[in-house]
Each structure stands twice: as C-alpha cells, then as structure tokens.
Protein backbone atom coordinates (compact mmCIF):
# COMPACT_ATOMS: atom_id res chain seq x y z
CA UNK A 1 0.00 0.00 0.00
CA UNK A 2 1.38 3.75 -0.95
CA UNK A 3 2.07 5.69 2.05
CA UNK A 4 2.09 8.59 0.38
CA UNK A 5 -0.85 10.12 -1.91
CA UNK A 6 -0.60 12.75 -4.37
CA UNK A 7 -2.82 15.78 -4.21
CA UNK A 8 -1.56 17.80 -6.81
CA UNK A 9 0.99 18.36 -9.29
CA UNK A 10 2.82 21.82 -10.23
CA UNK A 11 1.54 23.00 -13.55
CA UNK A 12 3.83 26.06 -13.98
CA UNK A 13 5.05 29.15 -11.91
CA UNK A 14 3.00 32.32 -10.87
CA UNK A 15 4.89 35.51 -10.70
CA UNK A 16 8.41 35.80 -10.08
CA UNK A 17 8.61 35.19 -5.77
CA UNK A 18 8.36 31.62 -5.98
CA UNK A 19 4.78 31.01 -6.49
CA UNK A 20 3.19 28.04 -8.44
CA UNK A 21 -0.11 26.71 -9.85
CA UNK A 22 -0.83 23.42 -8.55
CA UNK A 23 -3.48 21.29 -10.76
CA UNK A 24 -5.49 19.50 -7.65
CA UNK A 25 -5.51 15.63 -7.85
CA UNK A 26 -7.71 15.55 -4.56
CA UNK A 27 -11.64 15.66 -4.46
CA UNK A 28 -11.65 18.32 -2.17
CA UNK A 29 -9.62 21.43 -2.86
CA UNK A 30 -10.66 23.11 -0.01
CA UNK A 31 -7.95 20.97 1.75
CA UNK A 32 -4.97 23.03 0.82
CA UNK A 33 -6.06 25.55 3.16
CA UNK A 34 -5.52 23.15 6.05
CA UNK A 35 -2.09 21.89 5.20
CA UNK A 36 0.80 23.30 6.51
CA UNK A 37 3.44 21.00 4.81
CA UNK A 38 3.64 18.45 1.57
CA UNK A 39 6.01 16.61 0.13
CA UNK A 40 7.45 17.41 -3.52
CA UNK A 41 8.39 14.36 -5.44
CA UNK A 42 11.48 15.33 -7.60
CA UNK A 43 12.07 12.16 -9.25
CA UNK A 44 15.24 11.62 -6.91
CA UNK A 45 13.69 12.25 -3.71
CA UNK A 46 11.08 13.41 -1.82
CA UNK A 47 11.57 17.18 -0.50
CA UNK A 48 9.20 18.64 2.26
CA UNK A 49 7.55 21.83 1.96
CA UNK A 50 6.05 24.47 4.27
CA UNK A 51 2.87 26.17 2.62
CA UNK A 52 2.99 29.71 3.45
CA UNK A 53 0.23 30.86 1.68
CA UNK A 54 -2.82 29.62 -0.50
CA UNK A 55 -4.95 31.05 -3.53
CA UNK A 56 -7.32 29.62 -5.68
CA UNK A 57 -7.48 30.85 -9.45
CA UNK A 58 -10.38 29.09 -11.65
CA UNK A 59 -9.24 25.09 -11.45
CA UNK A 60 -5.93 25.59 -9.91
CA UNK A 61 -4.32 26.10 -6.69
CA UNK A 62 -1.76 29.26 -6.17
CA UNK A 63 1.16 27.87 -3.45
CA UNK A 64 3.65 29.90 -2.06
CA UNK A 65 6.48 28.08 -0.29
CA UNK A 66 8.78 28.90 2.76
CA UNK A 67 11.55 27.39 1.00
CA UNK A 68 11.50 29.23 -2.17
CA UNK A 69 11.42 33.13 -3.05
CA UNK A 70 12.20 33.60 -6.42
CA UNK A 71 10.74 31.82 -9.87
CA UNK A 72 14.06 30.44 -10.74
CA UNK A 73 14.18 28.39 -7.67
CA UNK A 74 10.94 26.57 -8.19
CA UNK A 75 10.54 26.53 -12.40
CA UNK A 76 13.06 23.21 -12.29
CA UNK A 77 9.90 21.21 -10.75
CA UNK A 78 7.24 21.87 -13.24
CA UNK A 79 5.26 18.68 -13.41
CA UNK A 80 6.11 17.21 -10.11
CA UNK A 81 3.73 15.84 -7.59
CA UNK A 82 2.38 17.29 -4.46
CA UNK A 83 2.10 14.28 -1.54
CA UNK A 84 0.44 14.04 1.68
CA UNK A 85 1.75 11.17 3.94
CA UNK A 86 -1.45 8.74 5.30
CA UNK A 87 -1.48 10.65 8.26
CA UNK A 88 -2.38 13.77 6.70
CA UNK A 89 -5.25 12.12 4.49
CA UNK A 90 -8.64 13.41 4.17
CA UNK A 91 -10.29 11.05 6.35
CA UNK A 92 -12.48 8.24 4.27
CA UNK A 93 -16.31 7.88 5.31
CA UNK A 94 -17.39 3.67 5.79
CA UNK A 95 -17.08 2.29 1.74
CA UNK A 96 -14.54 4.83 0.88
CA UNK A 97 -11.21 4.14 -0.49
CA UNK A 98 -8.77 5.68 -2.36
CA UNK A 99 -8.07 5.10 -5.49
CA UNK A 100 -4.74 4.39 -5.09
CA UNK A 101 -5.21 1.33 -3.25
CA UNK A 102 -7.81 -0.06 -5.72
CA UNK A 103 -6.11 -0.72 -8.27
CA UNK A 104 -4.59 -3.77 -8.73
CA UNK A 105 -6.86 -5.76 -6.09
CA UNK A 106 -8.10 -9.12 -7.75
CA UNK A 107 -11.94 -9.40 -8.97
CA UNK A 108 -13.92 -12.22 -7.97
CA UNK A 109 -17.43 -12.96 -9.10
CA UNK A 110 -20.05 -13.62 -6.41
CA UNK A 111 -19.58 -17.10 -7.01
CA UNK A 112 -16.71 -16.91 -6.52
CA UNK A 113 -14.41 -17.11 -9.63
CA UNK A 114 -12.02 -15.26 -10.55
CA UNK A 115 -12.66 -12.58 -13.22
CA UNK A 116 -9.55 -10.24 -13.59
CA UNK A 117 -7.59 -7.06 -12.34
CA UNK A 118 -8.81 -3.74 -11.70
CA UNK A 119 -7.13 -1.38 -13.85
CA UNK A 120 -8.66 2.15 -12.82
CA UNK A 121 -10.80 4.05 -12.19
CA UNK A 122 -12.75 6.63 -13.94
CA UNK A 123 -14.77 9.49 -11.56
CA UNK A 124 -17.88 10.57 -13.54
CA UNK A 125 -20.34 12.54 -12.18
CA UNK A 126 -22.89 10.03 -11.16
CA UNK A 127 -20.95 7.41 -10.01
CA UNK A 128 -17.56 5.93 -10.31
CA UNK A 129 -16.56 3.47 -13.11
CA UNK A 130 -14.23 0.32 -12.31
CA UNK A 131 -11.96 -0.54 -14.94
CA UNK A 132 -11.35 -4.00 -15.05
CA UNK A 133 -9.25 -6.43 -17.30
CA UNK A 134 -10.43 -9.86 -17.17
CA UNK A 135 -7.98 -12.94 -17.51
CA UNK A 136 -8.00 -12.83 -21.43
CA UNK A 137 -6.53 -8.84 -21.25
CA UNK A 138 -10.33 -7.11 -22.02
CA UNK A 139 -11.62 -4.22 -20.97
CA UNK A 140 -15.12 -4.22 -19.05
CA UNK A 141 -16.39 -1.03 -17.11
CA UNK A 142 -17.86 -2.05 -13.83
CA UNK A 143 -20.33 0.89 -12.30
CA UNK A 144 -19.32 1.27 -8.71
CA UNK A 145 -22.78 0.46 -7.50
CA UNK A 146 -24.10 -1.22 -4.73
CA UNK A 147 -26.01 -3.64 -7.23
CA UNK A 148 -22.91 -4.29 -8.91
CA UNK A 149 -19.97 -4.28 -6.53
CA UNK A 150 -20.84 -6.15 -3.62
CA UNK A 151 -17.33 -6.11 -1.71
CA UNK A 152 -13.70 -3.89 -1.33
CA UNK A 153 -11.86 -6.12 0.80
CA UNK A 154 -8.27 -4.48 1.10
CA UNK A 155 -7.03 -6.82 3.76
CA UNK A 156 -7.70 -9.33 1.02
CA UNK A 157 -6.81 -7.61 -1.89
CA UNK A 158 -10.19 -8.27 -3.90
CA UNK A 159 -13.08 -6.54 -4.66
CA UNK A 160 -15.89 -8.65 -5.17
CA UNK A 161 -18.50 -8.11 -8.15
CA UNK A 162 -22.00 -9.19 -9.65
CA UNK A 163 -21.93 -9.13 -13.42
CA UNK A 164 -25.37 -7.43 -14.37
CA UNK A 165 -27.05 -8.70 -17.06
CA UNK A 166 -25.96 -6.95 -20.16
CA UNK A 167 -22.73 -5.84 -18.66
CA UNK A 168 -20.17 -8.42 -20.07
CA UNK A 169 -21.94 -7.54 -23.67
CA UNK A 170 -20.23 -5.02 -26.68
C-alpha cells in the first residue's frame, strides 16, 4: 500500500517570488487551506515543503512556499507531484477508499471465480466506473454500484463483483 498520496501536481510558476499553480488531484480542494506541509516528489527524492500561503485561481491552486522566493528556484519542478503522507489524508467515510489502493486488487465474481484485475478508475459525475481487465486482457467497465460491486476487501486484496445482465456484452 502507498504511504504517500498525491494531491496535486505543479503545472507552472505564478509571478516571479516563488509562487506556483498546482493542478489539484484531490476531491476536495478546499484541503490546501488546512495543510501546513507536503512533500514534492522530484524524481530523486522526496523534499518537504512548508505552505505559506494559498490562492485559488479558476481550477488551480496558487502555493507559495517557505523554502522558495524567487521563480528560478521553483521553475526546475514543473510537473512534479504534491504528496500528503497517510497521516495527513482526508479522512475516508465507511465504503470509501482511495483510489490508489484499488487498483490492482483481484476481482472475484459472487460465485466466486475469478474474473480479472482492476485497472482504474474513472470518476464521472454520477458514479464511479471500475476498470477491469479480465484474464484474457479485455476491458469491461464495472459501475461502482451497490447492485454491482458487492465487496472492497483491502485486507484481502479483492473486490468482489456481480456481473449485471448486459454488462459483459459489446
């Protein structure tokens, strides 16, 4: 399981003291406000960060860092990711997970056989879509419905399913 969980990723700088826009990778952007540090993901290591400010600009976040006070410090880490450790996680409510942790958990029917892999997946506005790969490599999208996915076990690794009629069908 990841121990860390990205909530953003720097899209490019803002002004010349160090700011940057942050694209938000988290459900709830509000969240920014209440952290005080993250960790920036350089590709070599993992650098903490204290937030000393926060603006919000259309779909993007406006970070200004302690560490950095000018734009040529920060432009080198365009594209990197914002983490949070586990501890500093929006807390889930019951039947939550993140997404993170879904995927690669093993599907099993509700008779128990083994169907596939779950790939992704995709956050539409009514409901979530899995993304699973059965054992031949293809494709199905699973609606994360009550009707339809019965069980997240992540002790087990599995998520447990009920193929709908119709659902299996191109």
């Amino acid at each position: 399981m990841e121990q860390t969980l990205r909530v953003g990723v720097i899209s490019s700088t803002h002004g010349v003291r160090g700011e940057v826009k942050v694209y938000p990778t988290t459900d709830d952007v509000n969240r920014f406000k209440k952290l005080k540090t993250v960790l920036l993901d350089t590709g070599r290591e993992q650098m903490a960060l204290h937030i000393e400010s926060v603006k919000f600009f259309k779909n993007m976040v406006i970070l200004k860092f302690k560490e950095f006070h000018d734009i040529n410090e920060i432009e080198k880490y365009k594209g990197k990711d914002l983490l949070v450790t586990r501890e500093q996680a929006v807390k889930l409510a019951p039947n939550e997970n993140f997404i993170v942790d879904l995927i690669g958990l093993k599907v099993v029917t509700d008779d128990g056989k083994e169907f596939g892999t779950l790939k992704d997946v995709l956050q539409t506005g009514a409901n979530d879509v899995y993304v699973i790969e059965d054992m031949e490599g293809k494709e199905y999208l699973f609606p994360a419905i009550p009707q339809c996915i019965l069980d997240v076990n992540l002790e087990e690794q599995t998520v447990t399913v009920h193929i709908m009629e119709g659902l299996l069908d191109l």
